[in-house]
N, C-alpha and C. Protein backbone atom coordinates (compact mmCIF):
# COMPACT_ATOMS: atom_id res chain seq x y z
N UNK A 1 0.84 -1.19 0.00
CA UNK A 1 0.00 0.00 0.00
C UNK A 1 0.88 1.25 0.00
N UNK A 2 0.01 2.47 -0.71
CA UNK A 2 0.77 3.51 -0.89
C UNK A 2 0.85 4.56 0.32
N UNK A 3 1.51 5.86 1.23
CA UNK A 3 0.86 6.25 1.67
C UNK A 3 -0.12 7.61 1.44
N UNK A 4 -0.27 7.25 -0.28
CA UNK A 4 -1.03 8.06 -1.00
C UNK A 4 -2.61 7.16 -0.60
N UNK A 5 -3.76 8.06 -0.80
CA UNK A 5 -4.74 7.27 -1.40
C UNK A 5 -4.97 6.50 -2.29
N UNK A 6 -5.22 5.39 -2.67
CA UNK A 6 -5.44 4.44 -3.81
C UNK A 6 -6.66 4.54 -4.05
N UNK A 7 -6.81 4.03 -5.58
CA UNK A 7 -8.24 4.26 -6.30
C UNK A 7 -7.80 2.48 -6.56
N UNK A 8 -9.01 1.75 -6.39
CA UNK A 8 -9.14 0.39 -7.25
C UNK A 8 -10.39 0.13 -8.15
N UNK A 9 -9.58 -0.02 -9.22
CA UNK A 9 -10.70 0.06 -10.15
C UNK A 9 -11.33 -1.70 -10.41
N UNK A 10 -12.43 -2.05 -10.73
CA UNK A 10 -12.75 -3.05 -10.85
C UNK A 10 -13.71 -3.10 -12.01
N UNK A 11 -13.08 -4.53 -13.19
CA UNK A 11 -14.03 -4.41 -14.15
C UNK A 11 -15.42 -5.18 -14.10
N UNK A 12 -16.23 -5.08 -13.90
CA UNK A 12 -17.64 -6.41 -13.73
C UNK A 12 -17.14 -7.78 -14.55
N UNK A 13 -17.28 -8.77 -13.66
CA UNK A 13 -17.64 -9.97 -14.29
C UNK A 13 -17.84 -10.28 -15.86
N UNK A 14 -17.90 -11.39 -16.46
CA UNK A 14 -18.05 -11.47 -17.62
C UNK A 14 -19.99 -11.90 -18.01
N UNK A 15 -19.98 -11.13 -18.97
CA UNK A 15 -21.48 -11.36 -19.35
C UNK A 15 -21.66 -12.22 -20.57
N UNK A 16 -22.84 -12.66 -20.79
CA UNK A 16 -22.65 -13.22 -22.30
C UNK A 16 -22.41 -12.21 -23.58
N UNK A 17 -22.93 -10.77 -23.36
CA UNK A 17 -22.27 -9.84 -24.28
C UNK A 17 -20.89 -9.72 -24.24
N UNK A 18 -20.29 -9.57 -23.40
CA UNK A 18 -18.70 -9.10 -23.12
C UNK A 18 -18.20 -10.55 -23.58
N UNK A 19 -18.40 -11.78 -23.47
CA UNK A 19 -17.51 -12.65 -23.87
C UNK A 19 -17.79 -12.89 -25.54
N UNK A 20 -19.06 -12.29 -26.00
CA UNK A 20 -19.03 -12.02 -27.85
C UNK A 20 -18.71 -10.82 -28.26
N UNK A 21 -18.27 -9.68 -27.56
CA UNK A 21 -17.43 -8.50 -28.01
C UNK A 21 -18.36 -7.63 -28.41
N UNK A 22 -20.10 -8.03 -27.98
CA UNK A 22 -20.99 -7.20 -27.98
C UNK A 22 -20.53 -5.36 -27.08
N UNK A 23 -20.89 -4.88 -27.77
CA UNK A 23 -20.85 -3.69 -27.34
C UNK A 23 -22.42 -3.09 -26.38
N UNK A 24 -21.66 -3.08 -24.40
CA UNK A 24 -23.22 -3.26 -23.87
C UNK A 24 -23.10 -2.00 -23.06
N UNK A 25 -23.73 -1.16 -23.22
CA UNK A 25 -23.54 0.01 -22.80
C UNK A 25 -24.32 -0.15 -22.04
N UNK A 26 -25.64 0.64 -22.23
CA UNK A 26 -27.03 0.70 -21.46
C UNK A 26 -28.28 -0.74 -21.32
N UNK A 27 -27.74 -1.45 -22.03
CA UNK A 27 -28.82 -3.00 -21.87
C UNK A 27 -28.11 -3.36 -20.69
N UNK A 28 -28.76 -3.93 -19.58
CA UNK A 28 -28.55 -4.38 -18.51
C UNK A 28 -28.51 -5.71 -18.51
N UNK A 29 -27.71 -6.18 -18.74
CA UNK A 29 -27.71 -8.25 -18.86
C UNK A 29 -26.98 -8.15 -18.02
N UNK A 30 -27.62 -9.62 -17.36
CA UNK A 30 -27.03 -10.24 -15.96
C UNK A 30 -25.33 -10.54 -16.09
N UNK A 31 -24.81 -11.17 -15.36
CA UNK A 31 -22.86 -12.13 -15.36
C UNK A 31 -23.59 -13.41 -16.24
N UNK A 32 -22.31 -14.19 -16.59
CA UNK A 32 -22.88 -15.28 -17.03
C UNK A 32 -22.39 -16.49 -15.25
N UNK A 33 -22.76 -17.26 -15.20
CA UNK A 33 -22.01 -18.50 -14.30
C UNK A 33 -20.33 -18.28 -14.31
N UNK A 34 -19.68 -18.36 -15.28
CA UNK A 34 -18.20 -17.86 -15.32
C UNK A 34 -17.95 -16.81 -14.40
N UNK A 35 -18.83 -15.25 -14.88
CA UNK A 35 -18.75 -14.14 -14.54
C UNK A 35 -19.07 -13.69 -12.82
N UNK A 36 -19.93 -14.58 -12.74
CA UNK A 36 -20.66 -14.52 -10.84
C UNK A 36 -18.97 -15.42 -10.41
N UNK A 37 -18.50 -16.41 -10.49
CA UNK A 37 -17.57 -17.23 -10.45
C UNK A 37 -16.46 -16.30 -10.03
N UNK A 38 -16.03 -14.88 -11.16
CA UNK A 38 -15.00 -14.75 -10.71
C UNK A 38 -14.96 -13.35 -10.21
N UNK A 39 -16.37 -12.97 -10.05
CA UNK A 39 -16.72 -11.12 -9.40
C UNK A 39 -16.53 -12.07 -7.43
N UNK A 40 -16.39 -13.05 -7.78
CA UNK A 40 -16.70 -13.90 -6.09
C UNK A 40 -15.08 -13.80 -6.23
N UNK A 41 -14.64 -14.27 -6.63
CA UNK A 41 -12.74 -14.23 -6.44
C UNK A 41 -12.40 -13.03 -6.35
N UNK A 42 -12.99 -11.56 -6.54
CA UNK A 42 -12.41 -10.15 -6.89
C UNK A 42 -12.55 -9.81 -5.12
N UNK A 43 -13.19 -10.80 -4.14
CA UNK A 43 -13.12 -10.86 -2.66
C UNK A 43 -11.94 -10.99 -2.38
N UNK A 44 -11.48 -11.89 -2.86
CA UNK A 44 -10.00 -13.06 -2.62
C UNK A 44 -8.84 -11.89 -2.40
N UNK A 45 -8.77 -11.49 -3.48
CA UNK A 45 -8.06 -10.22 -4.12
C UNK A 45 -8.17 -9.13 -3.44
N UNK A 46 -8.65 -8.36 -2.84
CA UNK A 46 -9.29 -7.19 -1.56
C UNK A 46 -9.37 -7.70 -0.37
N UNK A 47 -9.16 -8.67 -0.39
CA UNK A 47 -9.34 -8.90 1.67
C UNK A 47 -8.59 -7.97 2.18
N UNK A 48 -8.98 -7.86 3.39
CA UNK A 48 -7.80 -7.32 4.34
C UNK A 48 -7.75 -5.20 3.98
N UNK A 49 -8.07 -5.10 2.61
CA UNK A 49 -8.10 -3.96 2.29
C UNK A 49 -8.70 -2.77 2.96
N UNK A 50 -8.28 -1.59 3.43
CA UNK A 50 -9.80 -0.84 3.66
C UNK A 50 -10.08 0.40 2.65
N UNK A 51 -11.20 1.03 2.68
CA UNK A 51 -11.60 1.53 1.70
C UNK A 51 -12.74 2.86 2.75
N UNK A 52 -12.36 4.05 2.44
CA UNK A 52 -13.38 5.09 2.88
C UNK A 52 -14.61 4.96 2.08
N UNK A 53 -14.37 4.46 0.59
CA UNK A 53 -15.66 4.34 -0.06
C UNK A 53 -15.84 3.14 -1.00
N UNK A 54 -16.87 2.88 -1.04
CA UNK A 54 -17.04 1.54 -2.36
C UNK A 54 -18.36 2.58 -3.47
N UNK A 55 -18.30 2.52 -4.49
CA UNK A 55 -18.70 2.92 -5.76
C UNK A 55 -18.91 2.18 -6.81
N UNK A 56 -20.50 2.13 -7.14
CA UNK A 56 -20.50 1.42 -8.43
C UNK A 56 -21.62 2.24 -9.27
N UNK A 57 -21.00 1.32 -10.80
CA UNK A 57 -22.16 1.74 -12.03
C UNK A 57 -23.63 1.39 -11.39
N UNK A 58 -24.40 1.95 -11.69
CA UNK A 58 -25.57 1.36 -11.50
C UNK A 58 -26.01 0.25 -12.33
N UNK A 59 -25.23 -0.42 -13.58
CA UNK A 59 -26.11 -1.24 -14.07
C UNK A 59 -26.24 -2.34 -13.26
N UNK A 60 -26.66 -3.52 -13.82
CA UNK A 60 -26.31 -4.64 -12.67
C UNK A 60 -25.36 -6.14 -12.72
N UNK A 61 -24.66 -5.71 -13.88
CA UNK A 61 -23.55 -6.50 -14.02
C UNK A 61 -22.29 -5.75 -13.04
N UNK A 62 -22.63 -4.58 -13.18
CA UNK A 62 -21.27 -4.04 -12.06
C UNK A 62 -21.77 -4.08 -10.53
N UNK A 63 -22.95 -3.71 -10.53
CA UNK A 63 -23.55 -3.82 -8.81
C UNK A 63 -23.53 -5.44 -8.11
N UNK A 64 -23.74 -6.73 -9.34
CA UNK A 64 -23.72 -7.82 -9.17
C UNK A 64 -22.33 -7.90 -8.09
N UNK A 65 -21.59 -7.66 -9.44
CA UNK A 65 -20.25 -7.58 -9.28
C UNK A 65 -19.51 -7.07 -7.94
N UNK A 66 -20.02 -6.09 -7.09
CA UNK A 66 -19.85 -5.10 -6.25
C UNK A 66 -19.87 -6.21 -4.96
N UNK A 67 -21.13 -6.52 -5.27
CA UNK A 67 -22.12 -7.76 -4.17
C UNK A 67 -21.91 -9.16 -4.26
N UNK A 68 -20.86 -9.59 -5.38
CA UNK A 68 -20.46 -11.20 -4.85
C UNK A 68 -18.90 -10.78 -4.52
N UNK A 69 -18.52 -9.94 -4.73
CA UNK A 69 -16.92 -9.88 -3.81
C UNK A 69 -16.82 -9.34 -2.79
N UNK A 70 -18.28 -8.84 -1.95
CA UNK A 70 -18.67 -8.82 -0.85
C UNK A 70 -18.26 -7.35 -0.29
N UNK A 71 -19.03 -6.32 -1.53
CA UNK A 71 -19.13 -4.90 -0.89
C UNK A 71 -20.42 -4.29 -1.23
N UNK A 72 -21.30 -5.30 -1.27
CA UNK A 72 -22.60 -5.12 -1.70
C UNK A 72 -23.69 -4.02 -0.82
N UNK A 73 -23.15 -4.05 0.51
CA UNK A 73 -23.74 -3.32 1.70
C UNK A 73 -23.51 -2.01 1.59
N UNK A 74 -21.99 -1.50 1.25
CA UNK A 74 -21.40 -0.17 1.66
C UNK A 74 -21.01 0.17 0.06
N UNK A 75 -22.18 -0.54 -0.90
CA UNK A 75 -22.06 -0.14 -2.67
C UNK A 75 -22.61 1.12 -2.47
N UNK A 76 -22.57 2.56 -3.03
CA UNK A 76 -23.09 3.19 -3.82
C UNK A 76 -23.44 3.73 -5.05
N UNK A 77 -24.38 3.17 -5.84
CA UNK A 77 -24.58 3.55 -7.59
C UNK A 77 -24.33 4.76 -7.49
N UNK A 78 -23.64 4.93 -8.52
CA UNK A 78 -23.21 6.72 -8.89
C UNK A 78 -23.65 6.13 -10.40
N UNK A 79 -24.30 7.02 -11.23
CA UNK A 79 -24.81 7.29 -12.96
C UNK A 79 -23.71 8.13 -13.37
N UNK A 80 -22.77 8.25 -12.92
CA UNK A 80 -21.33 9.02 -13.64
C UNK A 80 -20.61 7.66 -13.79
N UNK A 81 -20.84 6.06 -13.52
CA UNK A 81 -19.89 5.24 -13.65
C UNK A 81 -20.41 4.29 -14.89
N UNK A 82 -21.88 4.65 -15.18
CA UNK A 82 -22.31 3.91 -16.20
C UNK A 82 -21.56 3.53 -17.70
N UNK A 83 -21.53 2.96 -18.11
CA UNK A 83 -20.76 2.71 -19.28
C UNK A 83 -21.43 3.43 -20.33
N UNK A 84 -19.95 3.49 -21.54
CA UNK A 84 -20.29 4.59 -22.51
C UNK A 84 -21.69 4.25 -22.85
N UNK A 85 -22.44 4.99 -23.37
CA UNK A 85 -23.73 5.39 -24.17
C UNK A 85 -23.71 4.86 -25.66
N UNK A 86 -23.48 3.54 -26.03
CA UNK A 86 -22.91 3.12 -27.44
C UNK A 86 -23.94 3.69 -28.82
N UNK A 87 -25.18 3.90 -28.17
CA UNK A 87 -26.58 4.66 -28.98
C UNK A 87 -26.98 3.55 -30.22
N UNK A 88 -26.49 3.69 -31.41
CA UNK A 88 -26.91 3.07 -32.89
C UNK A 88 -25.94 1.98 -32.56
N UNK A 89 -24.72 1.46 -31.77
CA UNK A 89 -24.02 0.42 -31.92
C UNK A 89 -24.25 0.12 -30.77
N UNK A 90 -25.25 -0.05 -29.88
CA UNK A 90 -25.84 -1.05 -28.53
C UNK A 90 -25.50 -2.31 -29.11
N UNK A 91 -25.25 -3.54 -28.55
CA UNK A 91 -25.43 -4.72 -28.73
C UNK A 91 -24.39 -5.17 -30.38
N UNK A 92 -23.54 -4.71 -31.24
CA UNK A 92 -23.24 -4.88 -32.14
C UNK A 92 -21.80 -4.78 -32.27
N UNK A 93 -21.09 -5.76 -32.74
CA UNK A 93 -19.16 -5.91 -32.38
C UNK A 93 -18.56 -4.89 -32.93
N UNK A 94 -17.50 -4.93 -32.95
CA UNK A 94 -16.97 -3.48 -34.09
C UNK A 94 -16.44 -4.51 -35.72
N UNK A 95 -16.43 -5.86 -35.81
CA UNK A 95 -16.21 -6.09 -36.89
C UNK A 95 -17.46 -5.87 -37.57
N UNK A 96 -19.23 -5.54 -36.81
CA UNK A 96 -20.24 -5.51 -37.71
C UNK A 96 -20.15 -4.43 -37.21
N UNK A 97 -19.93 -3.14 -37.04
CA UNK A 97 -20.01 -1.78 -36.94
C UNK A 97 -19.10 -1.61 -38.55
N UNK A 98 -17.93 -2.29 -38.10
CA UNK A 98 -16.96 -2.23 -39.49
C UNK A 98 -17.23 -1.92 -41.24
N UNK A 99 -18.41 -2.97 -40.94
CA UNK A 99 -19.04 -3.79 -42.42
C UNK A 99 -19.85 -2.21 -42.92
N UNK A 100 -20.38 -1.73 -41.69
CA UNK A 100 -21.31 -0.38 -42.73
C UNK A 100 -20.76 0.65 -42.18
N UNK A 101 -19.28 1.07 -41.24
CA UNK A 101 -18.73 2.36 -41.10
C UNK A 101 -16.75 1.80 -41.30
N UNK A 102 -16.65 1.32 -42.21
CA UNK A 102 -15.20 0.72 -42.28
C UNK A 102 -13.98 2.07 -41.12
N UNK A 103 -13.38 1.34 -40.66
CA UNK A 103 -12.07 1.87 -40.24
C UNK A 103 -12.63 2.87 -38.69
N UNK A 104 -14.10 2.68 -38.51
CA UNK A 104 -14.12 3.21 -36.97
C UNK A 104 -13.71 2.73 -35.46
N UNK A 105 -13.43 3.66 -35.08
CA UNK A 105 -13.07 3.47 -34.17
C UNK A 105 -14.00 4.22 -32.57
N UNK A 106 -14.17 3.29 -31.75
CA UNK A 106 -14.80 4.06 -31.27
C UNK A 106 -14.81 5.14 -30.34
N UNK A 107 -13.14 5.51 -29.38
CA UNK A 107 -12.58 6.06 -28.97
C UNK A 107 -12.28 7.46 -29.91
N UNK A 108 -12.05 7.34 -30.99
CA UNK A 108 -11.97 8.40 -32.15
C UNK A 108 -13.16 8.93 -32.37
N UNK A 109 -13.91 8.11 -32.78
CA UNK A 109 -15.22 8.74 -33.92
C UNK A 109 -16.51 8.34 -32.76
N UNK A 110 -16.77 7.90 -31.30
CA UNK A 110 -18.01 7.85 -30.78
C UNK A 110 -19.16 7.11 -31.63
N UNK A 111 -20.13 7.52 -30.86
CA UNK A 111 -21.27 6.39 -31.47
C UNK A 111 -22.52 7.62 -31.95
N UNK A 112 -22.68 7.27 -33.24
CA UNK A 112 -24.38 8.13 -33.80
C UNK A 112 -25.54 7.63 -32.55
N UNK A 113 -26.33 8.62 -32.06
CA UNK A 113 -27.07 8.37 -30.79
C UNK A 113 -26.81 7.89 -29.52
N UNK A 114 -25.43 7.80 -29.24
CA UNK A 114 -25.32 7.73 -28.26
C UNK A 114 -23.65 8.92 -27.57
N UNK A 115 -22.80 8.16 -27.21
CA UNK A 115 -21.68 9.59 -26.60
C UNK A 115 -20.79 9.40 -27.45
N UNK A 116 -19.89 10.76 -27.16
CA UNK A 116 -18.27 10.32 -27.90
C UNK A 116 -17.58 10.49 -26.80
N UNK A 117 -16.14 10.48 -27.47
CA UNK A 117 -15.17 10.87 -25.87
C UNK A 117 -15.25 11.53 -24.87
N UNK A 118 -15.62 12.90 -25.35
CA UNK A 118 -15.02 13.93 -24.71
C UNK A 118 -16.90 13.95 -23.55
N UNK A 119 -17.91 13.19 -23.97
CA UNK A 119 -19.34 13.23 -23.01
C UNK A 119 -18.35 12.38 -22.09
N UNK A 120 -17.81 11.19 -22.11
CA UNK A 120 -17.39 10.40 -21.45
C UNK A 120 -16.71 11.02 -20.18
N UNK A 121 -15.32 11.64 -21.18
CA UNK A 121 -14.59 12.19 -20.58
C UNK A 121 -15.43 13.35 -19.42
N UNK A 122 -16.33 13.95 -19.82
CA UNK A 122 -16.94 14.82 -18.62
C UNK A 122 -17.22 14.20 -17.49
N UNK A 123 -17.77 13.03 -18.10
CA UNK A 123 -18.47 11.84 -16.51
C UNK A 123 -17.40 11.50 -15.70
N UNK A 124 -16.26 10.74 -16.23
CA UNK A 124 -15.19 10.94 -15.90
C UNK A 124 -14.52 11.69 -14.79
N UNK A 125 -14.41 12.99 -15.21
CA UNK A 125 -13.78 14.29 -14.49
C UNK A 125 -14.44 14.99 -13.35
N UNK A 126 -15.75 14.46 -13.44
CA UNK A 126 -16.52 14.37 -12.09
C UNK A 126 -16.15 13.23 -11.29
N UNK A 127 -16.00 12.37 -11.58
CA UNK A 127 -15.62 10.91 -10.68
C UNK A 127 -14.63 11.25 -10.61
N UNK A 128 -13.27 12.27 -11.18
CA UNK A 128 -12.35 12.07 -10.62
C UNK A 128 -12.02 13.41 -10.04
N UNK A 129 -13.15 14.02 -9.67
CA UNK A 129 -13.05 15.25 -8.44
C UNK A 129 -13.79 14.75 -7.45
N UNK A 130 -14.46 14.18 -7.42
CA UNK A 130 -14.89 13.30 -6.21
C UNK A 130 -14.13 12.45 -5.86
N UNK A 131 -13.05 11.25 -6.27
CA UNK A 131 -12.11 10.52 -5.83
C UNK A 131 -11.14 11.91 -4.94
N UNK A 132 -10.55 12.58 -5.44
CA UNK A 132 -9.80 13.63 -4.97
C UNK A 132 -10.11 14.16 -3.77
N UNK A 133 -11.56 14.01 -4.00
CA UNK A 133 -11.93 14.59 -2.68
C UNK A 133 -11.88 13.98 -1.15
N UNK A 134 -12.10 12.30 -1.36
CA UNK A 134 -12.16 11.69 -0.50
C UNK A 134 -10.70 11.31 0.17
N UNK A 135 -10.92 11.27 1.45
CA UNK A 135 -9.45 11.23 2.20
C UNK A 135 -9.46 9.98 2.35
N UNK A 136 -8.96 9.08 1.44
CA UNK A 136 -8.76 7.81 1.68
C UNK A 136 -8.59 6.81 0.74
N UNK A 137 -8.92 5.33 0.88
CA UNK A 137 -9.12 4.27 -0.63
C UNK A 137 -10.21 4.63 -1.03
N UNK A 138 -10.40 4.20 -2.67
CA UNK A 138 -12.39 3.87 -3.05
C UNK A 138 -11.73 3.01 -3.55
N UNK A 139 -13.07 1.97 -3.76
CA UNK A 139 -13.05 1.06 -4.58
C UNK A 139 -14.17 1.46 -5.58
N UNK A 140 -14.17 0.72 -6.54
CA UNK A 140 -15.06 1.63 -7.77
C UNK A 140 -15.53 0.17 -8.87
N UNK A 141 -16.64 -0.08 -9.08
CA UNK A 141 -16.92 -1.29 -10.30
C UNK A 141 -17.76 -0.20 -11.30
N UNK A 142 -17.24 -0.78 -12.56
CA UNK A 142 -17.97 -0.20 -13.72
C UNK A 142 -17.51 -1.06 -14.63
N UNK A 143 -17.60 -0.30 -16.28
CA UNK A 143 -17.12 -1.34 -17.27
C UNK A 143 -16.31 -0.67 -17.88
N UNK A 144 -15.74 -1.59 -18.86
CA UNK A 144 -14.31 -1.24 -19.46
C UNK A 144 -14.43 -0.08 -20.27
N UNK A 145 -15.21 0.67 -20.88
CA UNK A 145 -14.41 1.81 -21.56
C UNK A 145 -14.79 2.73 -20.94
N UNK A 146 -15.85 2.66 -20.16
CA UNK A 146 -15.74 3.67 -19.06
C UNK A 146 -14.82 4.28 -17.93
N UNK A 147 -14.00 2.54 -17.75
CA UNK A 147 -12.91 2.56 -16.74
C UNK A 147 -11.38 3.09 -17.29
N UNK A 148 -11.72 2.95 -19.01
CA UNK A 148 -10.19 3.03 -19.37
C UNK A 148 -10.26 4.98 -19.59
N UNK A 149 -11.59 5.36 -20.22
CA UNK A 149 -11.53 6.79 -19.85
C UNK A 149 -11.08 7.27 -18.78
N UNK A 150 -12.09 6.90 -17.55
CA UNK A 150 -11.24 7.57 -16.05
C UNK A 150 -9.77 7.51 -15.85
N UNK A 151 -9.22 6.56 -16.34
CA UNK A 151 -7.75 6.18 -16.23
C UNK A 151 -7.18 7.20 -16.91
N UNK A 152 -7.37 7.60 -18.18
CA UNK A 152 -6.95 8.48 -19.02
C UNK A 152 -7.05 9.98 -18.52
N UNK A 153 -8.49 10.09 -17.78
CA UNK A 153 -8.29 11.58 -17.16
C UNK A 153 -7.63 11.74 -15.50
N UNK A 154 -7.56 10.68 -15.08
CA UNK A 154 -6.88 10.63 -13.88
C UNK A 154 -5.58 11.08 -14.04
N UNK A 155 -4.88 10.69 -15.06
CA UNK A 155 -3.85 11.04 -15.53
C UNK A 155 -3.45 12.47 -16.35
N UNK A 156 -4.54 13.02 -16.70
CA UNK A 156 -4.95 14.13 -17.32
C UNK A 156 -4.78 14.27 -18.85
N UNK A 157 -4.33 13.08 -19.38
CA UNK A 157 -4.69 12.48 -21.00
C UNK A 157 -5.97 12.90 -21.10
N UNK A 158 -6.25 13.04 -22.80
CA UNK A 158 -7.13 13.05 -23.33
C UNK A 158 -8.19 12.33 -23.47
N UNK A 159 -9.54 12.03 -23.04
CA UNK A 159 -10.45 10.97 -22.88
C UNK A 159 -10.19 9.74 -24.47
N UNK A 160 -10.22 10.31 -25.23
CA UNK A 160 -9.57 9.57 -26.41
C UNK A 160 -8.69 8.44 -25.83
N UNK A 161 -7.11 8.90 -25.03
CA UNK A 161 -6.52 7.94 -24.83
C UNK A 161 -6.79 6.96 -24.23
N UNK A 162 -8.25 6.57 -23.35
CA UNK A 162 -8.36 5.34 -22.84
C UNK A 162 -8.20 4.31 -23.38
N UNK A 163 -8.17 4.54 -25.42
CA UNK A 163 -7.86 3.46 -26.26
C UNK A 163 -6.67 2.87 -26.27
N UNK A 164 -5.78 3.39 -25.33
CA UNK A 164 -4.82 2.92 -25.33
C UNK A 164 -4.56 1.74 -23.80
N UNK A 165 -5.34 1.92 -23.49
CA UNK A 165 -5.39 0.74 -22.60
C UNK A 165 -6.24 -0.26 -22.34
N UNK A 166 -6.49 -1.61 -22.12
CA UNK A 166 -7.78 -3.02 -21.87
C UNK A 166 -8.03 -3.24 -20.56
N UNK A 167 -8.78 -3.89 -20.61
CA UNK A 167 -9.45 -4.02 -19.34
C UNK A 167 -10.23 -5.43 -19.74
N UNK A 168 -9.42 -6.60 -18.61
CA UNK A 168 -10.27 -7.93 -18.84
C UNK A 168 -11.58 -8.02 -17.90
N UNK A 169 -11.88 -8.53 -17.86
CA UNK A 169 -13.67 -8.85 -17.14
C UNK A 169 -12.98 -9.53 -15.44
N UNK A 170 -13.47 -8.66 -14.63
CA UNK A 170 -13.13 -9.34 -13.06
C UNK A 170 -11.81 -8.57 -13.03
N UNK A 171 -11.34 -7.38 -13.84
CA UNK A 171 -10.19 -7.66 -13.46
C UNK A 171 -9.68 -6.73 -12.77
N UNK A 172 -8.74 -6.06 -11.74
CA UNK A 172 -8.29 -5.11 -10.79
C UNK A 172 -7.46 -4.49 -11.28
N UNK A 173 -7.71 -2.72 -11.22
CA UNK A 173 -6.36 -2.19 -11.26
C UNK A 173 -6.42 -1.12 -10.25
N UNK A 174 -5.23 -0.40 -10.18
CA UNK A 174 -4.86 0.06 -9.14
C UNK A 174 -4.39 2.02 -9.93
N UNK A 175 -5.01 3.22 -9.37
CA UNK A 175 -4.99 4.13 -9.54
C UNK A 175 -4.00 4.79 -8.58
N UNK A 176 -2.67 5.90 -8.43
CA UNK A 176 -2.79 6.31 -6.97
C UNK A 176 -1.83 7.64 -7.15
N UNK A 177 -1.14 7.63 -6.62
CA UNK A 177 -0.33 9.08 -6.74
C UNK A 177 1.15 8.39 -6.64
N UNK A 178 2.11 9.54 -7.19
CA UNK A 178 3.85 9.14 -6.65
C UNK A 178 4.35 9.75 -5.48
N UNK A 179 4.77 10.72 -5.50
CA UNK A 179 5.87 11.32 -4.90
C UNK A 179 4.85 12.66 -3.98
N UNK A 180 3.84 12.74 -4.46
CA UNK A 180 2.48 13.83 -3.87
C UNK A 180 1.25 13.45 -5.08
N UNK A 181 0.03 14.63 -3.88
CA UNK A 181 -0.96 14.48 -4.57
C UNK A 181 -1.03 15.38 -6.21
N UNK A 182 0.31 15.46 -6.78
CA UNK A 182 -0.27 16.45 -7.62
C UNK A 182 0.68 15.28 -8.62
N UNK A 183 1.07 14.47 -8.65
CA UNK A 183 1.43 13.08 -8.96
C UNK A 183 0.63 12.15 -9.68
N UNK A 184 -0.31 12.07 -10.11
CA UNK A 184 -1.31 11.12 -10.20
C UNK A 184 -0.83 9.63 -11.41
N UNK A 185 -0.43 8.94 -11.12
CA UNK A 185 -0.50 7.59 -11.33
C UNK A 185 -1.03 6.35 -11.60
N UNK A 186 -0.49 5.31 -12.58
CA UNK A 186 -1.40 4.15 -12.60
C UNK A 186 -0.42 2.94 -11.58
N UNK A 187 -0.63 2.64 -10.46
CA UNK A 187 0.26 1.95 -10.14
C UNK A 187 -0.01 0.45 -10.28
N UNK A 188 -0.93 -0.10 -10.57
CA UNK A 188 -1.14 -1.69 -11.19
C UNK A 188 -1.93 -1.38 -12.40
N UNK A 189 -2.21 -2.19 -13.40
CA UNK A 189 -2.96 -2.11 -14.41
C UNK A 189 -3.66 -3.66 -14.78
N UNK A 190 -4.91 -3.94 -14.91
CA UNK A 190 -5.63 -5.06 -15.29
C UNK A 190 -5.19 -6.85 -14.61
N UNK A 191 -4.79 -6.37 -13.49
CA UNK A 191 -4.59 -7.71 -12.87
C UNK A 191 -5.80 -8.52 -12.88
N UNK A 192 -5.68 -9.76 -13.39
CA UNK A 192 -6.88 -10.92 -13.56
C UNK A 192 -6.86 -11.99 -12.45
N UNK A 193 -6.97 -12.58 -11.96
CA UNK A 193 -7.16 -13.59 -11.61
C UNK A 193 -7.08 -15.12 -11.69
């Protein structure tokens, strides 16, 4: 442990969208059996930890998630952790986004009816003036491109750059500072299980 505050980020469980590369923004589908399996191991991994706050997406693959690694009590949904807004590409991979918008990307070019980066990036920059604020750990569940944005503005990158980092399903990373709070850091990145 640092004797900075730490941020732990946590990705939800695996769903049956997330293991076909469905893009699930706002549809709320359950974990699959795999996914409950290993949001229960993301306990294993945090024992012993303490935390001034626990934080989650409201959908309920991340709240699931929150509540089988056993911070289900002291969860709070925040709607700033929800995952991007995918709009016209809900539910659809990027090789069939591909077929009728070749060469998009969705970190670059956002989604028709739903957000682009820089909406993201706002949600973001609120979650990460509220982390700032708190004198202590959070722990935090949401989903991956939501999580790789915050990472990107934690750091004060461009919401864009979250494309430059993954995020597996269940999996832990670690946010925190170096040398002071004006330091801000990734000090683990996507540890799995």
């Amino acid at each position: 442990m640092s004797a900075f505050p730490e941020i732990y980020l946590v990705r939800h469980g695996e769903t049956e969208w997330s293991a076909s590369g469905k893009h699930t923004g706002r549809t709320d589908i359950p974990l699959t059996p795999a996914g409950e399996a290993a949001a229960g191991r993301v306990s294993e991994r945090l024992q012993g930890l303490p935390f001034q706050a626990v934080w989650s997406s409201p959908s309920q693959r991340a709240f699931k998630t929150c509540t089988l690694a056993g911070f289900g009590s002291a969860g709070v949904k925040k709607a700033d952790l929800a995952e991007w807004d995918y709009g016209a590409y809900e539910g659809l991979t990027t090789k069939q986004i591909r077929i009728e918008r070749p060469g998009w990307r969705l970190f670059r070019d956002g989604c028709p009816d739903g957000e682009a980066a820089d909406d993201v990036g706002a949600r973001a920059d609120r979650i990460v003036n509220e982390l700032r604020a708190v004198n202590g750990n959070v722990l935090v569940f949401s989903s991956s491109h939501f999580l790789r944005v915050l990472a990107a503005r934690w750091l004060g990158l461009p919401p864009q750059d979250g494309a430059l980092f993954v995020l597996d399903t269940a999996s832990i990373s670690v946010l925190g500072y170096d040398h002071d709070l004006g330091e801000p850091i990734i000090r683990r990145w996507n540890q799995s299980s």
